[in-house]
Every structure is written in structure tokens, then in C-alpha cells.
N, C-alpha and C. Protein backbone atom coordinates (compact mmCIF):
# COMPACT_ATOMS: atom_id res chain seq x y z
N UNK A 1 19.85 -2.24 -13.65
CA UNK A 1 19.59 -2.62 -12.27
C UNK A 1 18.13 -3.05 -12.13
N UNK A 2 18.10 -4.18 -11.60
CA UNK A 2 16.56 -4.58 -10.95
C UNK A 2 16.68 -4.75 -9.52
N UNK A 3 15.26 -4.67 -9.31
CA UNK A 3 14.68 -5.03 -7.85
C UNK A 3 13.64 -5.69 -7.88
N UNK A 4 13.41 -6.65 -6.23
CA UNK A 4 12.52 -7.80 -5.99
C UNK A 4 11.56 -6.98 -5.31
N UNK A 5 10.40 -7.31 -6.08
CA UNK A 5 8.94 -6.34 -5.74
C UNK A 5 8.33 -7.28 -4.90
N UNK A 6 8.11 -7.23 -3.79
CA UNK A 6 7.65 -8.23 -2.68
C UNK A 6 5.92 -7.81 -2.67
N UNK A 7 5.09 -7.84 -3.42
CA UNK A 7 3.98 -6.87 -3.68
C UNK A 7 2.88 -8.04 -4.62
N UNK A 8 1.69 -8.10 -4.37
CA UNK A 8 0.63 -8.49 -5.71
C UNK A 8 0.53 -7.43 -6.22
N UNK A 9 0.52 -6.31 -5.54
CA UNK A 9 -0.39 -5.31 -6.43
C UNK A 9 -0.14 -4.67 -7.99
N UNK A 10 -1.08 -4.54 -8.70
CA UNK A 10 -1.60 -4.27 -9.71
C UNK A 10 -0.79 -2.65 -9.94
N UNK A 11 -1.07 -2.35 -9.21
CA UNK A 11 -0.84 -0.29 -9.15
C UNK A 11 0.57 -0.27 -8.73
N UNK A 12 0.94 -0.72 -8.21
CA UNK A 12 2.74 -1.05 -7.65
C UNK A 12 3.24 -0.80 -9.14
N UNK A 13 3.11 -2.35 -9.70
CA UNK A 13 3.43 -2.91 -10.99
C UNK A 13 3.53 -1.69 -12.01
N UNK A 14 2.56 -1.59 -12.04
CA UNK A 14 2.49 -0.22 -12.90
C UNK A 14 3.00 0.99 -13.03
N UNK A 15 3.29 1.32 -11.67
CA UNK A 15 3.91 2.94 -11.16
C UNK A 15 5.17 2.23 -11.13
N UNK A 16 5.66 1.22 -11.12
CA UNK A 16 7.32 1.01 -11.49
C UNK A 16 7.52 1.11 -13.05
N UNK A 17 6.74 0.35 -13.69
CA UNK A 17 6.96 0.28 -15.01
C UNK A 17 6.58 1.60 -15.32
N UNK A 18 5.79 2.74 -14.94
CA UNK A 18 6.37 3.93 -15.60
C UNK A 18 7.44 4.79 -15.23
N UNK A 19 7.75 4.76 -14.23
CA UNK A 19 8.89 5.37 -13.84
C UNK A 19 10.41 4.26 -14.08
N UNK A 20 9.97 3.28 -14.91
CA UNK A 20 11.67 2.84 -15.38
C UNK A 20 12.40 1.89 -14.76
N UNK A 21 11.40 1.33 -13.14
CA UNK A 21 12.24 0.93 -12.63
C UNK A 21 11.86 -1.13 -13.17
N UNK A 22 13.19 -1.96 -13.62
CA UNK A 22 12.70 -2.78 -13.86
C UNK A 22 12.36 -3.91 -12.43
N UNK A 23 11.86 -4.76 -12.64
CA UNK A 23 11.59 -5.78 -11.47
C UNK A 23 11.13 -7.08 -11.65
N UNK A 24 11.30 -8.09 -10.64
CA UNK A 24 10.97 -9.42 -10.29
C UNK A 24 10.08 -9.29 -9.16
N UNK A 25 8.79 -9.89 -9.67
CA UNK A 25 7.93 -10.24 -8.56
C UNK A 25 7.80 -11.18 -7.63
N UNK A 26 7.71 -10.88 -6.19
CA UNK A 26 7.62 -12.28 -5.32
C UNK A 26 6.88 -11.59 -4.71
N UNK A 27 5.82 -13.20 -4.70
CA UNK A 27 4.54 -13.36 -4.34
C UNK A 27 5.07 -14.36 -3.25
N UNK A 28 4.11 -13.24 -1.66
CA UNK A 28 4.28 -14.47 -0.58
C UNK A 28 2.73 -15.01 -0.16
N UNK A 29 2.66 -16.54 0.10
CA UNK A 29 1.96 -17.28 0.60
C UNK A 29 0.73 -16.26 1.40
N UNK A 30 -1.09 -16.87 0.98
CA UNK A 30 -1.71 -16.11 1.82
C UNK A 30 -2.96 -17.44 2.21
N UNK A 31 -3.64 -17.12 2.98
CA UNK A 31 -4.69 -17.89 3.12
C UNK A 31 -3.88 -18.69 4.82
N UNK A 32 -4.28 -19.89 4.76
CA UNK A 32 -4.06 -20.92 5.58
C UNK A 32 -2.36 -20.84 5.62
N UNK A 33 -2.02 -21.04 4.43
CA UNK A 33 -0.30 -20.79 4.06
C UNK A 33 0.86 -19.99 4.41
N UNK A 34 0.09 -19.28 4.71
CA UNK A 34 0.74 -17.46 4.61
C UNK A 34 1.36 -17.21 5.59
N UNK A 35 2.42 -16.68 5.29
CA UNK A 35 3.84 -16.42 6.19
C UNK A 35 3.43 -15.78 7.45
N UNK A 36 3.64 -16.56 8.77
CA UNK A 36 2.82 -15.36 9.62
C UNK A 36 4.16 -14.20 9.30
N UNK A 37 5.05 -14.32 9.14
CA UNK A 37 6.05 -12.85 9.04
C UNK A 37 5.87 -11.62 8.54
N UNK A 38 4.55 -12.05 7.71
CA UNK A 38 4.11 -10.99 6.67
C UNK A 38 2.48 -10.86 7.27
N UNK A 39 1.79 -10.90 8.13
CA UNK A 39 0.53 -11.16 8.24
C UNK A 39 0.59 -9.52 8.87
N UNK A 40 -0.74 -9.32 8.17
CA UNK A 40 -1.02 -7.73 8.01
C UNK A 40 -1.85 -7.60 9.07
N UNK A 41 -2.44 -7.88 10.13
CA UNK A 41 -3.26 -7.99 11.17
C UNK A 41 -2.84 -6.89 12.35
N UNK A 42 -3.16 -5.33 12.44
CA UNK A 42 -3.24 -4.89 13.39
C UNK A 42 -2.96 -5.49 15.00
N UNK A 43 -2.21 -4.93 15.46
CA UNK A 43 -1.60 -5.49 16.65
C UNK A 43 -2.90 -4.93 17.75
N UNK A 44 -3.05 -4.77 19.05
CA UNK A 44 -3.78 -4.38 19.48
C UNK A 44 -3.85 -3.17 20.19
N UNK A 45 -4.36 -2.35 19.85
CA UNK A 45 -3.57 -0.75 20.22
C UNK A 45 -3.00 -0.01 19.27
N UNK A 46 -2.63 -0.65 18.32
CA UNK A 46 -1.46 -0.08 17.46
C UNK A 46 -1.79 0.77 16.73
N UNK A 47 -1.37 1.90 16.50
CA UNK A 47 -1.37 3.33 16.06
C UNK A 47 -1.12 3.13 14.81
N UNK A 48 -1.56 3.87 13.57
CA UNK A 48 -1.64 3.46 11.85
C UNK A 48 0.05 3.81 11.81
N UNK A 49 0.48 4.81 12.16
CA UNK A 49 2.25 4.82 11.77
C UNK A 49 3.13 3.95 12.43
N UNK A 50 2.97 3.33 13.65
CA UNK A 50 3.13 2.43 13.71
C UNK A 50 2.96 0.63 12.83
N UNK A 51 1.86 0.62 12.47
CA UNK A 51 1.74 -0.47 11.71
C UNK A 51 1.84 -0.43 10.02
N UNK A 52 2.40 0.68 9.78
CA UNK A 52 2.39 0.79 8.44
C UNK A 52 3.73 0.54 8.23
N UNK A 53 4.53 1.02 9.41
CA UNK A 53 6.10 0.58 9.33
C UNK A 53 6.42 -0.44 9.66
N UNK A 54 5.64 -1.15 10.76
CA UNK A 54 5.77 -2.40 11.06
C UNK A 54 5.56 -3.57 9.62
N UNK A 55 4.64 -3.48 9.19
CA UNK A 55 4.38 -4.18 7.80
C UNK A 55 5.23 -4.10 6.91
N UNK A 56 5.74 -3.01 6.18
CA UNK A 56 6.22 -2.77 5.36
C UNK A 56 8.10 -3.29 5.70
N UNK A 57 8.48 -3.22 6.73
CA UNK A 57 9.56 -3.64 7.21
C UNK A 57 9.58 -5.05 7.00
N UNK A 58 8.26 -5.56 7.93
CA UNK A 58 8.23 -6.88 7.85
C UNK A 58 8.46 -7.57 6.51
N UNK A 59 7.75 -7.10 5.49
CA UNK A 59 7.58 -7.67 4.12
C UNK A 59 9.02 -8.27 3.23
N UNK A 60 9.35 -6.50 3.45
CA UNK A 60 11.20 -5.98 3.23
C UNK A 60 12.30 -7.27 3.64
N UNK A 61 11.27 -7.23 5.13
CA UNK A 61 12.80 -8.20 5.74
C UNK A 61 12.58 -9.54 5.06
N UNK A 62 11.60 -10.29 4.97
CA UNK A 62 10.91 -11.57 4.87
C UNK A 62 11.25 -11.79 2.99
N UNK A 63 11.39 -10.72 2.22
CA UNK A 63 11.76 -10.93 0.87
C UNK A 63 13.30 -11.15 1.15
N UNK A 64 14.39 -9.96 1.56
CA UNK A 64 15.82 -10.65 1.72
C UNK A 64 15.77 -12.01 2.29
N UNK A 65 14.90 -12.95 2.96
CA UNK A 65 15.09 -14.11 3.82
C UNK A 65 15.39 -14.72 2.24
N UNK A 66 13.78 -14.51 1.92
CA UNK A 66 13.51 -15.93 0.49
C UNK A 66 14.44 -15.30 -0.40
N UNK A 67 15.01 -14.16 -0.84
CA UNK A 67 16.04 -14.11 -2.00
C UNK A 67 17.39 -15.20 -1.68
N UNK A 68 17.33 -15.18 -0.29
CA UNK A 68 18.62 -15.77 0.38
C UNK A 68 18.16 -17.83 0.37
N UNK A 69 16.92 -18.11 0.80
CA UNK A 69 16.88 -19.42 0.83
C UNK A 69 16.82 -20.21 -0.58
N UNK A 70 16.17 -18.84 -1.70
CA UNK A 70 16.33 -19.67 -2.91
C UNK A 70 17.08 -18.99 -4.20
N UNK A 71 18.30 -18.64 -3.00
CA UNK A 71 19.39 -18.73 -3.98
C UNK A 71 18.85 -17.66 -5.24
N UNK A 72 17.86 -16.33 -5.59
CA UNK A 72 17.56 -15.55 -6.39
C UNK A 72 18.27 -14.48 -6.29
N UNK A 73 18.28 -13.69 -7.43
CA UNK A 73 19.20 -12.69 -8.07
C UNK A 73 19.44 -11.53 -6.83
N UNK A 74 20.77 -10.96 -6.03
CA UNK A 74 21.30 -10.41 -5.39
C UNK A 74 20.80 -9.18 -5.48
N UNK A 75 19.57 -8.86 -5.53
CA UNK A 75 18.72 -7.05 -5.60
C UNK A 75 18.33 -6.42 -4.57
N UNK A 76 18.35 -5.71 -4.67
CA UNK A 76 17.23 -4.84 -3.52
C UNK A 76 15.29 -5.62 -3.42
N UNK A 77 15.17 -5.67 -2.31
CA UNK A 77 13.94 -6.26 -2.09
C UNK A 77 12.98 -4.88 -1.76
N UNK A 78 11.69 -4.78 -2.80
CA UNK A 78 11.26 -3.28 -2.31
C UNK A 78 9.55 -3.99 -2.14
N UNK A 79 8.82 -3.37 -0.74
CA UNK A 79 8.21 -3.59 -0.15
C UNK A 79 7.29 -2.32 0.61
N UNK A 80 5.76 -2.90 0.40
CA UNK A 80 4.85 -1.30 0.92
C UNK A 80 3.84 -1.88 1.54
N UNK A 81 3.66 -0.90 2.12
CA UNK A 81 1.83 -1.45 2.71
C UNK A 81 1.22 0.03 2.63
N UNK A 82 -0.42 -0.48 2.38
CA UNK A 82 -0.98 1.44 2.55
C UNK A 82 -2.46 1.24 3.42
N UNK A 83 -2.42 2.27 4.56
CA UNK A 83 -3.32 2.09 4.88
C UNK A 83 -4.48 3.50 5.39
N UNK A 84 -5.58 3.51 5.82
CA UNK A 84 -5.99 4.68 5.73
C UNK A 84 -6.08 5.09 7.27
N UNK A 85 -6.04 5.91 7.69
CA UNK A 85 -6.32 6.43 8.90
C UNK A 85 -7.53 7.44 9.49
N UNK A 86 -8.34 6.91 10.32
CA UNK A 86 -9.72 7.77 10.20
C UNK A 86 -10.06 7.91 11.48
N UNK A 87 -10.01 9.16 11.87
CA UNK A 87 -10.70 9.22 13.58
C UNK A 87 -9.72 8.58 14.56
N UNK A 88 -8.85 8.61 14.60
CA UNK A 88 -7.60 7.43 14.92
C UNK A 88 -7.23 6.31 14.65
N UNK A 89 -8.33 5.99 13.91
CA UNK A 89 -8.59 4.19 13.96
C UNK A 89 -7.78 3.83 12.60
N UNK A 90 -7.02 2.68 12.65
CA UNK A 90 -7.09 2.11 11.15
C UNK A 90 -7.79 1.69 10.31
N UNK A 91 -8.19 1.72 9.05
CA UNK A 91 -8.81 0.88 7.91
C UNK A 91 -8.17 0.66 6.51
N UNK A 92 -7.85 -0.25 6.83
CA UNK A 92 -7.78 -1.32 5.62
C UNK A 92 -8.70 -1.83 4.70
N UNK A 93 -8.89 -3.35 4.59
CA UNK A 93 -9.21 -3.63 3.21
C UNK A 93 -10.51 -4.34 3.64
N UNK A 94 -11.57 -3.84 2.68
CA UNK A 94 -12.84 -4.49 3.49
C UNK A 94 -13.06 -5.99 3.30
N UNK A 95 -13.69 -6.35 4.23
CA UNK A 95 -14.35 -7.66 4.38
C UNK A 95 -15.18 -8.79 3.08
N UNK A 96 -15.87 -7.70 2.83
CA UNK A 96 -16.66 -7.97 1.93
C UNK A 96 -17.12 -6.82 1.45
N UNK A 97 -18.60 -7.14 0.24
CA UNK A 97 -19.52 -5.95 -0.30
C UNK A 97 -19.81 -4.70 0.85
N UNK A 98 -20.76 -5.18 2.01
CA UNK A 98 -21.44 -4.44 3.11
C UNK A 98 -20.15 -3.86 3.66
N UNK A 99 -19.08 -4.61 4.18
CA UNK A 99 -17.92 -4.07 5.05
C UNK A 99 -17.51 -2.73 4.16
N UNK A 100 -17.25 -3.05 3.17
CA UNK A 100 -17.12 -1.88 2.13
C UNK A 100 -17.84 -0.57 1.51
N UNK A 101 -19.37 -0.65 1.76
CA UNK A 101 -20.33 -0.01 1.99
C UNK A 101 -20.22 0.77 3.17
N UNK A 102 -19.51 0.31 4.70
CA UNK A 102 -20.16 0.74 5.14
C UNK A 102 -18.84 1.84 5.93
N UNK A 103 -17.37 1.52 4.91
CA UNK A 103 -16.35 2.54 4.98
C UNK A 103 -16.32 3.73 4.45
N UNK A 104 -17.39 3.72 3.22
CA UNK A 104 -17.51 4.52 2.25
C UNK A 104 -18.19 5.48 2.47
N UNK A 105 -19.66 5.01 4.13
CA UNK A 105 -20.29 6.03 4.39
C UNK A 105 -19.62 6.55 5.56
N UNK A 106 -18.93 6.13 6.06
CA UNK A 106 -17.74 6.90 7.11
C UNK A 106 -16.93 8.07 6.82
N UNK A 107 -16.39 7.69 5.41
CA UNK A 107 -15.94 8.49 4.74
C UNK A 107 -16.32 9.62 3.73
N UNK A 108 -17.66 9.83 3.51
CA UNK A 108 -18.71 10.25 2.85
C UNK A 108 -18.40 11.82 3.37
N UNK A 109 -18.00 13.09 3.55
CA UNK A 109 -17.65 14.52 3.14
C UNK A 109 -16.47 14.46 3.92
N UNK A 110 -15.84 13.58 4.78
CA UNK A 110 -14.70 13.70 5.63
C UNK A 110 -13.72 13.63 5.17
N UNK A 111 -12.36 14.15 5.74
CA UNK A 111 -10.99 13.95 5.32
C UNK A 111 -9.99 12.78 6.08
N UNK A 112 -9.74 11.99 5.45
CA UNK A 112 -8.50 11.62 6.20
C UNK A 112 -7.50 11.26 5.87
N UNK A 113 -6.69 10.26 6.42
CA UNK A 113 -5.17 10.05 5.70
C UNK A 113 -4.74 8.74 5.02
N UNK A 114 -4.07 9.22 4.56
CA UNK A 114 -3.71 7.54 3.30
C UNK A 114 -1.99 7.37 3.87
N UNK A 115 -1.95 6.55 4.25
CA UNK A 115 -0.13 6.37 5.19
C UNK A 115 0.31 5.11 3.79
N UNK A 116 1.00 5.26 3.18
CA UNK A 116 1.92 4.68 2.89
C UNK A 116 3.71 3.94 3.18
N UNK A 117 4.10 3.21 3.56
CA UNK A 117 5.16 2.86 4.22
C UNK A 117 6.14 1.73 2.72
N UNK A 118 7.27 2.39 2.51
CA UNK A 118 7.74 1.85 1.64
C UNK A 118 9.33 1.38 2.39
N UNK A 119 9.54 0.17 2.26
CA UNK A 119 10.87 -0.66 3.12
C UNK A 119 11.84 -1.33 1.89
N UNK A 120 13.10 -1.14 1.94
CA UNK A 120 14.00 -1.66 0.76
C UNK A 120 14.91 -2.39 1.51
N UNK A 121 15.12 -3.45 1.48
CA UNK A 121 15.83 -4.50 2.27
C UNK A 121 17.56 -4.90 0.80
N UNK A 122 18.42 -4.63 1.72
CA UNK A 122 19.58 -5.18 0.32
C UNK A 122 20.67 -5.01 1.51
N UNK A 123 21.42 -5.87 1.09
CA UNK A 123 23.11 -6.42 1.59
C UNK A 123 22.73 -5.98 3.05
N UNK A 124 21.87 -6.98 3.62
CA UNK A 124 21.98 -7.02 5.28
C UNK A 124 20.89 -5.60 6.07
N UNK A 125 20.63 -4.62 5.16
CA UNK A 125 20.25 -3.67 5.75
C UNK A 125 18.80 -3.36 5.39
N UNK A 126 18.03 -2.18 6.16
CA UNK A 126 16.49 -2.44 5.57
C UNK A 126 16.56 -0.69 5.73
N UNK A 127 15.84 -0.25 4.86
CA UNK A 127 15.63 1.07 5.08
C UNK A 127 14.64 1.58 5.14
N UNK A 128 13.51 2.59 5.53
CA UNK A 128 12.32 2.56 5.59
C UNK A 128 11.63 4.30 5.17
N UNK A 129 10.70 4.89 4.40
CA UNK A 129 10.20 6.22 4.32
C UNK A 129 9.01 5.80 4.33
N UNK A 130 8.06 7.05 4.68
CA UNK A 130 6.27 6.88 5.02
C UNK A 130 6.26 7.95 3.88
N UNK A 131 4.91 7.91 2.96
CA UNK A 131 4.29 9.47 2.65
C UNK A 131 2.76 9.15 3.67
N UNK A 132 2.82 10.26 3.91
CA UNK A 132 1.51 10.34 4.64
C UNK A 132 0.43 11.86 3.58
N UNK A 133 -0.61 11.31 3.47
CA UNK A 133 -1.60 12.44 2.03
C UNK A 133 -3.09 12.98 3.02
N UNK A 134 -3.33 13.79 2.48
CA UNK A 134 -4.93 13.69 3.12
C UNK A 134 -5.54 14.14 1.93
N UNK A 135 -6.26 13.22 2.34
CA UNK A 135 -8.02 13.13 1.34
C UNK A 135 -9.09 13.53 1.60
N UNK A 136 -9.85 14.39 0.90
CA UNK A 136 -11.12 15.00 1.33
C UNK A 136 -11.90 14.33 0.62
N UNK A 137 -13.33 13.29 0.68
CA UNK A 137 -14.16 13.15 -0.07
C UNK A 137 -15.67 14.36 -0.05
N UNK A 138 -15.94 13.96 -0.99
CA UNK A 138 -17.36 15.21 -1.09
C UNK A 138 -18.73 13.63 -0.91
N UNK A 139 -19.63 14.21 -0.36
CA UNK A 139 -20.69 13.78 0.55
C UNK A 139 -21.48 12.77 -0.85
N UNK A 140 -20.97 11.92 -0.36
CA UNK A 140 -21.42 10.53 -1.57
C UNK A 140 -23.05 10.10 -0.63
N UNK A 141 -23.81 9.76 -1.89
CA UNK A 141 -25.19 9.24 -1.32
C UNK A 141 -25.53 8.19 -1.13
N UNK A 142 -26.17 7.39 -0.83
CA UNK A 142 -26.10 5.74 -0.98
C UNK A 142 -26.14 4.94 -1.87
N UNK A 143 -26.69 5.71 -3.03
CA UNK A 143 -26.82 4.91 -3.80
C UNK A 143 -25.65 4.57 -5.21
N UNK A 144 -24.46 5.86 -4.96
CA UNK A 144 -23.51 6.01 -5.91
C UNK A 144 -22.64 4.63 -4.83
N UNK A 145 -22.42 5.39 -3.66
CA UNK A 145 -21.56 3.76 -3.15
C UNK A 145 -22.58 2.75 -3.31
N UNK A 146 -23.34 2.20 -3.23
CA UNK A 146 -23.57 0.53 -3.74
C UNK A 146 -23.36 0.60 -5.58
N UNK A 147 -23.63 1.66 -5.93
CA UNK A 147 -23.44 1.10 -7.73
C UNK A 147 -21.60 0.92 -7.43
N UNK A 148 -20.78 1.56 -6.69
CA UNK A 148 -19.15 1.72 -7.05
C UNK A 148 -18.72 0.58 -6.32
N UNK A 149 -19.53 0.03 -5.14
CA UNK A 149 -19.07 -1.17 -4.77
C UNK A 149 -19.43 -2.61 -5.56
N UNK A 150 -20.38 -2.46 -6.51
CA UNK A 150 -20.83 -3.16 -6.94
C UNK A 150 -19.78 -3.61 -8.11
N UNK A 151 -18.93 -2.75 -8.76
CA UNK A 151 -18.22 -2.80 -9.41
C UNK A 151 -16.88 -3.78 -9.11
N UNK A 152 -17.01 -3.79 -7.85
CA UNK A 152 -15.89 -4.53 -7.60
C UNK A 152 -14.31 -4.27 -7.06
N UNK A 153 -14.10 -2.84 -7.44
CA UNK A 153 -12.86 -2.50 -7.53
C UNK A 153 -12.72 -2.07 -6.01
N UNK A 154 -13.76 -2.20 -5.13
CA UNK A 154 -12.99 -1.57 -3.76
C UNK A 154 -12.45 -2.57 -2.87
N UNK A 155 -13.22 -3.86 -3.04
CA UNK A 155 -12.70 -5.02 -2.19
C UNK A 155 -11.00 -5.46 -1.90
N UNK A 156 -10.63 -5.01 -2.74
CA UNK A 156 -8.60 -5.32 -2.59
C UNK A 156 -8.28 -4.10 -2.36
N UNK A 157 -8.53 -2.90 -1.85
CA UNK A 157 -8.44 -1.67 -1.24
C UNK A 157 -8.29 -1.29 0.20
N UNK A 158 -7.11 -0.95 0.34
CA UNK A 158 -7.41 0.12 2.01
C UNK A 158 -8.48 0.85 1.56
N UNK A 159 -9.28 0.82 2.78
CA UNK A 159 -10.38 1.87 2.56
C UNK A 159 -11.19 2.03 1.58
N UNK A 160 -11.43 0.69 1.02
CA UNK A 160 -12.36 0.62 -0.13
C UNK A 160 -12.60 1.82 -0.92
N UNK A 161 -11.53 2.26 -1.70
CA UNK A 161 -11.54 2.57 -3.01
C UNK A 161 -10.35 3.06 -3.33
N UNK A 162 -10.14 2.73 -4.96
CA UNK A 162 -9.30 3.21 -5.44
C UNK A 162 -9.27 4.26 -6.63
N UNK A 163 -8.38 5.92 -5.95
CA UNK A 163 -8.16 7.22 -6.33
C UNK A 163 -8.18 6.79 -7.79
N UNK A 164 -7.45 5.85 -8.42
CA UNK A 164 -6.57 5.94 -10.08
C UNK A 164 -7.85 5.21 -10.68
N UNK A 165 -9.01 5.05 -9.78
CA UNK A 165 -10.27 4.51 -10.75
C UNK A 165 -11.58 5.34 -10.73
N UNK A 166 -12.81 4.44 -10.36
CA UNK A 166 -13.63 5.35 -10.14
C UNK A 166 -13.90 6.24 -9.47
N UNK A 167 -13.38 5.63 -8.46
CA UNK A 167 -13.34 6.50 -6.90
C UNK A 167 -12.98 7.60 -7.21
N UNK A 168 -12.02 8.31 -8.04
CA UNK A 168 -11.18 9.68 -8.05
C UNK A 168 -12.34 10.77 -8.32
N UNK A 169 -14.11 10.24 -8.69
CA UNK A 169 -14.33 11.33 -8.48
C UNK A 169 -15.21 11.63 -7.25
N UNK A 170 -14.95 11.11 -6.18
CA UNK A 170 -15.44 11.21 -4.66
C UNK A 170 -14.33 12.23 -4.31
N UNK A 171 -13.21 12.42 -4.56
CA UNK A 171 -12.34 13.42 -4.38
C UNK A 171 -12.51 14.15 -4.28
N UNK A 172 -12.57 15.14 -3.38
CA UNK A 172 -12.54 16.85 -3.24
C UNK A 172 -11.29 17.34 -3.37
N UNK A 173 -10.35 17.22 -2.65
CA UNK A 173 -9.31 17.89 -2.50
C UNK A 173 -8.58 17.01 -1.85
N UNK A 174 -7.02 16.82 -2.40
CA UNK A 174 -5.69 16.02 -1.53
C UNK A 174 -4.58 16.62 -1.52
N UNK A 175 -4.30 16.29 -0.68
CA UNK A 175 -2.98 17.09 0.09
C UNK A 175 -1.98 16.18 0.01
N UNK A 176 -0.95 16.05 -0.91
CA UNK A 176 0.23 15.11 -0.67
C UNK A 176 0.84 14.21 -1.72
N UNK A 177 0.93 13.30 -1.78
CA UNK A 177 1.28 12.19 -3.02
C UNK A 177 -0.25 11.89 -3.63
N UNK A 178 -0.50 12.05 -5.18
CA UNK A 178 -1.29 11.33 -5.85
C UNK A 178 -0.98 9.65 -5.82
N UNK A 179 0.75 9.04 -6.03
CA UNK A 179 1.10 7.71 -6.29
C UNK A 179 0.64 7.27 -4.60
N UNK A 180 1.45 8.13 -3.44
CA UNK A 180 1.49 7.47 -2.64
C UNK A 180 0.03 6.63 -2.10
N UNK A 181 -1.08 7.68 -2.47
CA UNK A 181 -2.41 7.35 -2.28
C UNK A 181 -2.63 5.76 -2.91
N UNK A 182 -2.12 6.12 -4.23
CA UNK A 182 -2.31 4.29 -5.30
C UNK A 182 -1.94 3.19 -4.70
N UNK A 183 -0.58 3.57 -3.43
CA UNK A 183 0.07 2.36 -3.05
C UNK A 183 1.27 2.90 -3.46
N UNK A 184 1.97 3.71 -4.12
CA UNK A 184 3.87 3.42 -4.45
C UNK A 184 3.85 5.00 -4.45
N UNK A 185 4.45 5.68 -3.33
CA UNK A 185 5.08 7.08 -3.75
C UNK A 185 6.27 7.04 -4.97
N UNK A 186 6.12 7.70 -5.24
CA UNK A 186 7.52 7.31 -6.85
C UNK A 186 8.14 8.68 -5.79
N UNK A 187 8.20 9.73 -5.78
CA UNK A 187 8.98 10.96 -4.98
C UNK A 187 10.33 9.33 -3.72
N UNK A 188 9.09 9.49 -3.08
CA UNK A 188 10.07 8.56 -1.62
C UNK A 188 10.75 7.62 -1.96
N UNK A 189 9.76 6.48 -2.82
CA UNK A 189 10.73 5.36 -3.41
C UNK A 189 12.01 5.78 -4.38
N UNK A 190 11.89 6.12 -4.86
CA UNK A 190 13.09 6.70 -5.53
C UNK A 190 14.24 7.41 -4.61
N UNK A 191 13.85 8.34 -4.10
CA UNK A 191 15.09 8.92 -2.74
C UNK A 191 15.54 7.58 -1.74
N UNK A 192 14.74 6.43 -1.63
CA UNK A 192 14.78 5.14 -0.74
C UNK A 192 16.29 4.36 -1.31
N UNK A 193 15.78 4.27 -3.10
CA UNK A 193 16.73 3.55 -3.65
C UNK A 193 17.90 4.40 -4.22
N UNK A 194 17.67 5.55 -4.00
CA UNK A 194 18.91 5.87 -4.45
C UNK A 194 20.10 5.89 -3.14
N UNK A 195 19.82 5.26 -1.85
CA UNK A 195 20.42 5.33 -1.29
C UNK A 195 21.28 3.99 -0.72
N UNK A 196 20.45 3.34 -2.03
CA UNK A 196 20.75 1.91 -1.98
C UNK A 196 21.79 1.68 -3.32
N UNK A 197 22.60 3.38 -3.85
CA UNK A 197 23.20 3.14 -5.30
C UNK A 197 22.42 2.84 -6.29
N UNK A 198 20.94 3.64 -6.29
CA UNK A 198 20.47 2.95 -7.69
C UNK A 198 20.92 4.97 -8.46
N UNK A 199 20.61 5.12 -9.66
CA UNK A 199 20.76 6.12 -10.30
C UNK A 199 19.44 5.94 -11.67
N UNK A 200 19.05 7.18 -11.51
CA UNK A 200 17.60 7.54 -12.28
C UNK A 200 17.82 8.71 -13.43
């Protein structure tokens, strides 16, 4: 059995291929191009569990469209978004270097939450699970975030950084999914598809 990974990500890719599951990637349109169906843009008001399901649905639904317009292999379409939640507010993926700098000192001894939203779209139907984690960082100084932003790896990040790299040792203490934090709960996704007849 395969499934259509509606996803760029790097860490997705990976946490499927160790847990077994095989897949086809579809990549949707971004820039000027880009599907508004899939456009990740906070609504106004909108509460992080709210828009984490909203996205992730969206993605879900918008992969069954294109499996259907171009005629591709009859799978489950599996689809996530992750985002962080801080003080109420959402944060996502920074701007740039400084935008990213300046999440890192927000987040500098505080805890907050990493919402993951995973959506499986197959034969007409969409199904949807959240992990929600909390993260404690320990009191980073200025000068470790500009060497870790400098590196590069936080810019394609909710919340500019990623746990499975350097970042993991800003970590104090987490409460919840290690994967879901990466981007892919393997626990949820797996209970998602097995309800879609897959077997593990």
C-alpha cells in the first residue's frame, strides 16, 4: 500500500520512510503560482487549533482534487501543517534571518506548544487528528541564536527551529510527541490510516 504525501518537507519524508510507510510526493505550486486552496496565511482572529486544522484539511482536500484531475494512482492523500503557539498568538515560519532571531528570543526560557494537524483525504472522505506537545526552552543568549540562525536551518521552520537538529539542545523539557514536534506524529498518523484500511 502507498500514499500521496502532499508535503515538501524533508522530516515528513523521513519519518515515513522509517516507519515503513511507502509514498508519492506531490508538490503544490508556491510563490505567485500557488494554489490559493493551500495558502497557509492565518485568517484574522484565528485561533492556532483552528488553523492548524483548517490547513491541514485544506492540503488533504486539494491533493484528492489533483489525484482526481491527473488521473494518479487511487491512494490515500496524507497531509500536515505544524505550527507553534505562544501567548495565544500563532508562529510560524520566519521571514527572514532577524524575523527568526527575534522568535528565538521570545522563546528564550519559555514553554509553549507545537500543534501539529495531520488530514488523510481517500474515496470521497477526509479525516483529521491534532498532536498538540509542549516545549520548554532553557534561556538561550544572543549570541548562541545568531550563530544557530546563521546556520540556516531555522528559516523553513515553525518557530524557527528545528528539535531533530541543532535546536534540540535549547530543549529543557517536552511534553508529548518527539515526531509530532518534527512535523509527522507517527502515534496519530498511523491510528489516521489505519482507519483508512491500511495495516502496520
Amino acid at each position: 500500500m502507498r500514499i500521496h504525501l502532499a508535503s515538501r518537507s524533508p522530516r515528513r519524508r523521513e519519518i515515513l520512510g522509517q516507519i515503513g510507510i511507502a509514498f508519492d510526493t506531490m508538490i503544490f505550486r508556491t510563490g505567485e503560482r500557488a494554489d490559493p486552496e493551500t495558502d497557509e496565511t492565518p485568517l484574522a482572529g484565528e485561533a492556532a487549533l483552528a488553523y492548524v486544522e483548517r490547513v491541514a484539511r485544506a492540503k488533504a482536500d486539494h491533493g484528492g482534487r489533483i489525484v482526481a484531475w491527473r488521473h494518479l494512482a487511487a491512494q490515500p492523500v496524507l497531509a500536515a501543517d505544524t505550527t507553534l503557539e505562544f501567548e495565544g498568538r500563532i508562529i510560524g515560519k520566519p521571514y527572514d534571518d532577524n524575523d527568526a532571531i527575534a522568535i528565538l528570543r521570545r522563546l528564550s526560557g519559555q514553554t509553549h506548544r507545537v500543534l501539529t494537524g495531520v488530514a488523510v483525504h481517500f474515496a470521497g472522505r477526509t479525516e483529521y487528528v491534532l498532536s498538540a506537545s509542549e516545549v520548554r526552552f532553557r534561556s538561550l543568549d544572543d549570541e548562541e541564536i545568531r550563530r544557530y540562525v546563521q546556520t540556516g536551518e531555522p528559516l523553513d521552520k515553525a518557530g524557527a527551529y528545528g528539535i531533530q537538529g541543532r535546536a534540540g539542545v535549547f530543549v529543557k523539557h517536552l511534553a508529548g510527541s518527539f515526531t509530532g514536534v518534527m512535523g509527522l506524529p507517527v502515534c496519530e498518523t498511523t491510528e489516521l490510516l489505519k482507519g483508512f484500511g491500511w495495516r502496520f
